[in-house]
Protein backbone atom coordinates (compact mmCIF):
# COMPACT_ATOMS: atom_id res chain seq x y z
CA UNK A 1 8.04 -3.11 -0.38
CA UNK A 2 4.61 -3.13 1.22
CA UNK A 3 1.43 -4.78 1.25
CA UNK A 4 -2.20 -3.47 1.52
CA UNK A 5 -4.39 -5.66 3.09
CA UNK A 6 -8.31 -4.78 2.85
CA UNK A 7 -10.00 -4.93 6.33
CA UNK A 8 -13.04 -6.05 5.19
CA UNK A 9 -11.09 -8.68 2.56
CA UNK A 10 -8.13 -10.12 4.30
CA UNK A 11 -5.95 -11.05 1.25
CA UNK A 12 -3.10 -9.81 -1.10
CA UNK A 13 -4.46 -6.48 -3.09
CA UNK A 14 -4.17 -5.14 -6.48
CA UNK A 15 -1.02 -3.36 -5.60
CA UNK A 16 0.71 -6.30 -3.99
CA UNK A 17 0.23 -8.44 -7.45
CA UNK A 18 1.65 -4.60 -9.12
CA UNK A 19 4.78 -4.80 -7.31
CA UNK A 20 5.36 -8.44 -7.07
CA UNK A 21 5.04 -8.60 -11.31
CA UNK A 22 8.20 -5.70 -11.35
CA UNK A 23 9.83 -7.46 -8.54
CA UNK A 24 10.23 -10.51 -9.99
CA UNK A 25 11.12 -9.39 -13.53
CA UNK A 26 14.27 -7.94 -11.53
CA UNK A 27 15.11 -10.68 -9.03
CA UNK A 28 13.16 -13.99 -10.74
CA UNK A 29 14.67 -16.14 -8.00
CA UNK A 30 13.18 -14.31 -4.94
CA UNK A 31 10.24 -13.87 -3.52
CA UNK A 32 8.57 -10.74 -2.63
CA UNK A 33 6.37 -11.47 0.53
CA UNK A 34 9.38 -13.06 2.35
CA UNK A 35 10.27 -8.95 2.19
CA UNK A 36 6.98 -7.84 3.57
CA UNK A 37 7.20 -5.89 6.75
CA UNK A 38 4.48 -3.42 6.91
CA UNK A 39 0.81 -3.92 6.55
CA UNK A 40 -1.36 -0.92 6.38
CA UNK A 41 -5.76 -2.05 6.67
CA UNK A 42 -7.78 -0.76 4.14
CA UNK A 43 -11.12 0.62 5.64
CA UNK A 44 -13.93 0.95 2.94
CA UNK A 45 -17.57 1.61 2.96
CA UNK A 46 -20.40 2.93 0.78
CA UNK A 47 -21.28 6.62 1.12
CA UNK A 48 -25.55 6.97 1.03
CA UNK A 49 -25.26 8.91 -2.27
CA UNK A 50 -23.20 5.35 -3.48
CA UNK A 51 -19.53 6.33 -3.67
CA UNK A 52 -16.95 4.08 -2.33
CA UNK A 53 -14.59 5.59 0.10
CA UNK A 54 -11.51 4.08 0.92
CA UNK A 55 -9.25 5.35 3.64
CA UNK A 56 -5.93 4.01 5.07
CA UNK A 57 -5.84 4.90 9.00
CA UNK A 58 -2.16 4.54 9.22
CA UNK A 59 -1.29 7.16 7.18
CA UNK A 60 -2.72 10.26 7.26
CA UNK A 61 -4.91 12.00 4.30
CA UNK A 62 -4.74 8.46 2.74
CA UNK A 63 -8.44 8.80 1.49
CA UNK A 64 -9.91 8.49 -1.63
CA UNK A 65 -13.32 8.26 -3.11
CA UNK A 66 -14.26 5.62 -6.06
CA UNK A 67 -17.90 5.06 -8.13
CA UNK A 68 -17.10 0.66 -7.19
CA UNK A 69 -15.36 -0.99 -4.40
CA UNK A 70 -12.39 -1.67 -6.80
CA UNK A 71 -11.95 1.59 -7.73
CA UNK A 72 -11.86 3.31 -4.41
CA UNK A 73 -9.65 0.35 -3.04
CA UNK A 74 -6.91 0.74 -6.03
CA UNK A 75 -7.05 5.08 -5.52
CA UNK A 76 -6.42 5.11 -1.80
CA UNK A 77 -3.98 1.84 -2.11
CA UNK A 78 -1.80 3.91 -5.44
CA UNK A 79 -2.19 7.08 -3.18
CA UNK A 80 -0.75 5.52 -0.39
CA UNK A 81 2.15 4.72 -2.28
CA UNK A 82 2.61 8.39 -3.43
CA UNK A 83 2.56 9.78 0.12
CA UNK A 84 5.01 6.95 1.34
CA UNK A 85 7.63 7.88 -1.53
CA UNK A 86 7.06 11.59 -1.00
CA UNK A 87 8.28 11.02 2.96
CA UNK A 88 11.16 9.14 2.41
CA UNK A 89 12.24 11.56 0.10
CA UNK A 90 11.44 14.27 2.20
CA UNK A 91 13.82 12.35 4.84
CA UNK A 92 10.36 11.47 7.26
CA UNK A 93 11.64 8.19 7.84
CA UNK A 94 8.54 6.28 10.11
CA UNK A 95 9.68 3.08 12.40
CA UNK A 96 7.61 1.51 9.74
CA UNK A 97 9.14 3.21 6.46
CA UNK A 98 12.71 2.15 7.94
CA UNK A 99 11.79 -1.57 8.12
CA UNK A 100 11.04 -1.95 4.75
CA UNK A 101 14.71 -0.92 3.71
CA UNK A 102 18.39 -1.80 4.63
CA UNK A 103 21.89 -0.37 4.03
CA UNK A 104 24.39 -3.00 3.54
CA UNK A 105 27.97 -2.03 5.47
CA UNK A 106 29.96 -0.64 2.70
């Protein structure tokens, strides 16, 4: 699991509250944040024609554009997600990718 925290918003995001509702309708007696491990800053800012952009430094390409705030915050945080899924199962495990996961000794 992962959380997203917004630089300029210190706090729990959108995707957090996403992955904590389908967490908990599998394991109803555990919390997700004592899980947490990784937390990537969201960097945002207006553009001067009034976009949003939102861009994750941590991971690479992790950029996205939005026409509010929200909206660019929820594309780069959902994108993020994407390109974190495509490397583990491309086998790029990161130190960070590998704490969110362990193998239990068969």
């Amino acid at each position: 699991m992962l959380l997203l925290n917004y630089s300029t918003s210190p706090g729990r995001g959108p995707s957090f509250y996403v992955l904590n509702f389908f967490f908990n309708r599998l394991y109803p007696d555990v919390c997700l944040a004592s899980f947490i491990r990784i937390k990537f800053s969201v960097e945002i800012e207006q553009e001067t024609d009034g976009r949003w952009i939102a861009e994750i430094a941590q991971i690479p390409g992790a950029m996205a554009y939005g026409s509010t705030r929200e909206e660019a915050i929820a594309r780069v945080e959902a994108l993020a997600l994407r390109v974190l899924a495509e490397r583990i199962e491309q086998g790029e495990l990161s130190p960070e990718i590998a704490q969110v996961f362990s193998v239990a000794a068969a």
